[in-house]
Protein backbone atom coordinates (compact mmCIF):
# COMPACT_ATOMS: atom_id res chain seq x y z
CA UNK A 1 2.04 63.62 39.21
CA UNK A 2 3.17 67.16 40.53
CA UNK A 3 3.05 68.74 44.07
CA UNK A 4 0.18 70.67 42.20
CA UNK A 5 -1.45 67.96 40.88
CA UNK A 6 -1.85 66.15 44.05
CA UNK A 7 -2.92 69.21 46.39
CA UNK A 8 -5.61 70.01 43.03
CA UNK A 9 -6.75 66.34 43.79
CA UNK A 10 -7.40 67.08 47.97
CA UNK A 11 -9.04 69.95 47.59
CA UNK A 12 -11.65 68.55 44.80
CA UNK A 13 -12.13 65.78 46.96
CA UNK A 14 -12.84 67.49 50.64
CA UNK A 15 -14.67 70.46 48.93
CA UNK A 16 -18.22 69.44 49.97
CA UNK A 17 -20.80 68.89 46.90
CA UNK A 18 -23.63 71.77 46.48
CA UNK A 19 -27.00 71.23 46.66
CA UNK A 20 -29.14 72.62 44.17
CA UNK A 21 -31.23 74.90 45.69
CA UNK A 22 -34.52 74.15 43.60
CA UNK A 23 -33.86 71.01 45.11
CA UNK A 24 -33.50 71.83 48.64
CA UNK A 25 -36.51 74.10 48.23
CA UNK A 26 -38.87 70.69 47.12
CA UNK A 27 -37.38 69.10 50.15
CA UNK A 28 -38.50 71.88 52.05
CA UNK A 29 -41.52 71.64 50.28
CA UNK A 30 -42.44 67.79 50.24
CA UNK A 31 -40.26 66.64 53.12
CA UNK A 32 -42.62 68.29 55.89
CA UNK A 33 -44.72 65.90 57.67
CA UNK A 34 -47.69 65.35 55.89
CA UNK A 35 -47.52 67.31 52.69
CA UNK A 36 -46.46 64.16 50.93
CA UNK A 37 -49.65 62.32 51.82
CA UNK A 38 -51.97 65.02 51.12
CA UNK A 39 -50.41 64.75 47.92
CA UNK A 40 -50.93 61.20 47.56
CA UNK A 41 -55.11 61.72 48.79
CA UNK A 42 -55.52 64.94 46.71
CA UNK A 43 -53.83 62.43 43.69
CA UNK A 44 -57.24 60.36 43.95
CA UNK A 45 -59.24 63.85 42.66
CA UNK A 46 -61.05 66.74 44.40
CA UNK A 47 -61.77 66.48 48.32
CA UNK A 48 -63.67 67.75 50.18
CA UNK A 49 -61.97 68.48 53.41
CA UNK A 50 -63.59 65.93 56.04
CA UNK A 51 -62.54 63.33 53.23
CA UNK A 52 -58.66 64.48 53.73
CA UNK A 53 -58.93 64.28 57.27
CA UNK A 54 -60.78 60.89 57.28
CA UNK A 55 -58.34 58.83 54.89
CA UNK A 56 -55.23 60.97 57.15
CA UNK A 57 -56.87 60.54 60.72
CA UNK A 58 -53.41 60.78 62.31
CA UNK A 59 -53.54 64.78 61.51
CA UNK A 60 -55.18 67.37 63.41
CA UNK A 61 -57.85 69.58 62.13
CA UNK A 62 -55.52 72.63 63.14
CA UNK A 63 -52.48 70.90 61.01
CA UNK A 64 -54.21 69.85 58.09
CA UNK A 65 -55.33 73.55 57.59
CA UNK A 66 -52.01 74.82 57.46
CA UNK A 67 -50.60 71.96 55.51
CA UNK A 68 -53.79 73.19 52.74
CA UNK A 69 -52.82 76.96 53.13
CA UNK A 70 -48.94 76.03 52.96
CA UNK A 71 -49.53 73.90 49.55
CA UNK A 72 -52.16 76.67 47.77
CA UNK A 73 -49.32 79.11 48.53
CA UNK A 74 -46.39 77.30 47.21
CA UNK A 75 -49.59 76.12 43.85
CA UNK A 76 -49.58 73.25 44.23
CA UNK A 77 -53.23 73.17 45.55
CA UNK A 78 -56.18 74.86 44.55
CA UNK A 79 -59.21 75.48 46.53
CA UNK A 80 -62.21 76.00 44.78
CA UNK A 81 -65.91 77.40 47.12
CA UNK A 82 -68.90 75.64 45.43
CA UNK A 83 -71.36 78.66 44.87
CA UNK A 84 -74.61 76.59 44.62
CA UNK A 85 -73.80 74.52 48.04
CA UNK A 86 -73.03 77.10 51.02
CA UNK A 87 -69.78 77.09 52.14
CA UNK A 88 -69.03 73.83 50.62
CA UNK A 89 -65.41 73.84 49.56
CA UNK A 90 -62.72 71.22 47.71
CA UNK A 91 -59.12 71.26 47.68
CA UNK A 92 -57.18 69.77 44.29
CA UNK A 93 -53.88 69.34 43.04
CA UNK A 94 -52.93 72.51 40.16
CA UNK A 95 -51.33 71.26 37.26
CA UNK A 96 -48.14 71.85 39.05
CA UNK A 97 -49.14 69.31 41.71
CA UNK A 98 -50.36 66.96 39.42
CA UNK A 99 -46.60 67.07 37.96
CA UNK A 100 -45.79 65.18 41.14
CA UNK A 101 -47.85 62.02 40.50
CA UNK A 102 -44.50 60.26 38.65
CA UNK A 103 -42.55 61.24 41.43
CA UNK A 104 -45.23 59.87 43.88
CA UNK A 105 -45.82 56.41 41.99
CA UNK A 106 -41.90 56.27 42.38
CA UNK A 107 -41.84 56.45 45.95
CA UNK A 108 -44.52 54.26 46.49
CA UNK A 109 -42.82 51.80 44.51
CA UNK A 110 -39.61 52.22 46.75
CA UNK A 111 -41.64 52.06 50.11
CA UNK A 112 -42.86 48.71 48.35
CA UNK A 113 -39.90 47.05 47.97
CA UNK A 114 -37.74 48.47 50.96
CA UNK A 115 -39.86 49.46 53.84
CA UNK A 116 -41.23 46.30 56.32
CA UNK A 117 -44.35 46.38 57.81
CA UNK A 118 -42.41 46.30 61.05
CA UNK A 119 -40.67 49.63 60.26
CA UNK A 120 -44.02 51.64 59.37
């Protein structure tokens, strides 16, 4: 092995590994607190929003509606105003949030097997 050879090797292994920015982006995305389980509710089918906020008590009124706005802008939720009922309104997951269902069954699946009780 060469002089070369050998500094080629250090610098491959200190140069840091890139993160793929679509990926970074979903973290953005999915990783802010409570996104993922209005995912997970909205998952179920339509709701209406007094059912999101009963099955995720822990979140304010205020958050939840910016959490709603926040994943109809990024489309991955629709909200749809039922003419015939006044001002009743659902929120649903858009065909691009119903491509995260796999990825949600996966998690769940991990939280299964390595989360305790104790930890939640």
């Amino acid at each position: 092995m060469t002089v070369k050879d050998v500094n080629q090797d250090i610098s491959c292994e200190t140069r840091q590994r890139e993160i793929c920015p679509k990926f970074e982006r979903t973290f953005s995305i999915l990783g802010k607190k409570w996104m993922g389980l209005i995912i997970d509710v909205l998952l179920e089918g339509p709701q209406r929003f007094k059912d999101i906020a009963a099955t995720i008590p822990s979140v304010s009124d205020r958050v939840l509606v910016e959490r709603l706005k926040e994943l109809e802008q990024e489309g991955l939720v629709a909200r749809t105003v039922d003419p015939e009922a006044t001002m009743r309104v659902a929120y649903s997951l858009t065909e691009k949030g119903e491509g995260l269902k796999s990825v949600m069954n996966e998690v769940q699946t991990w939280a299964d097997e390595w989360v305790c009780m104790e930890e939640a």
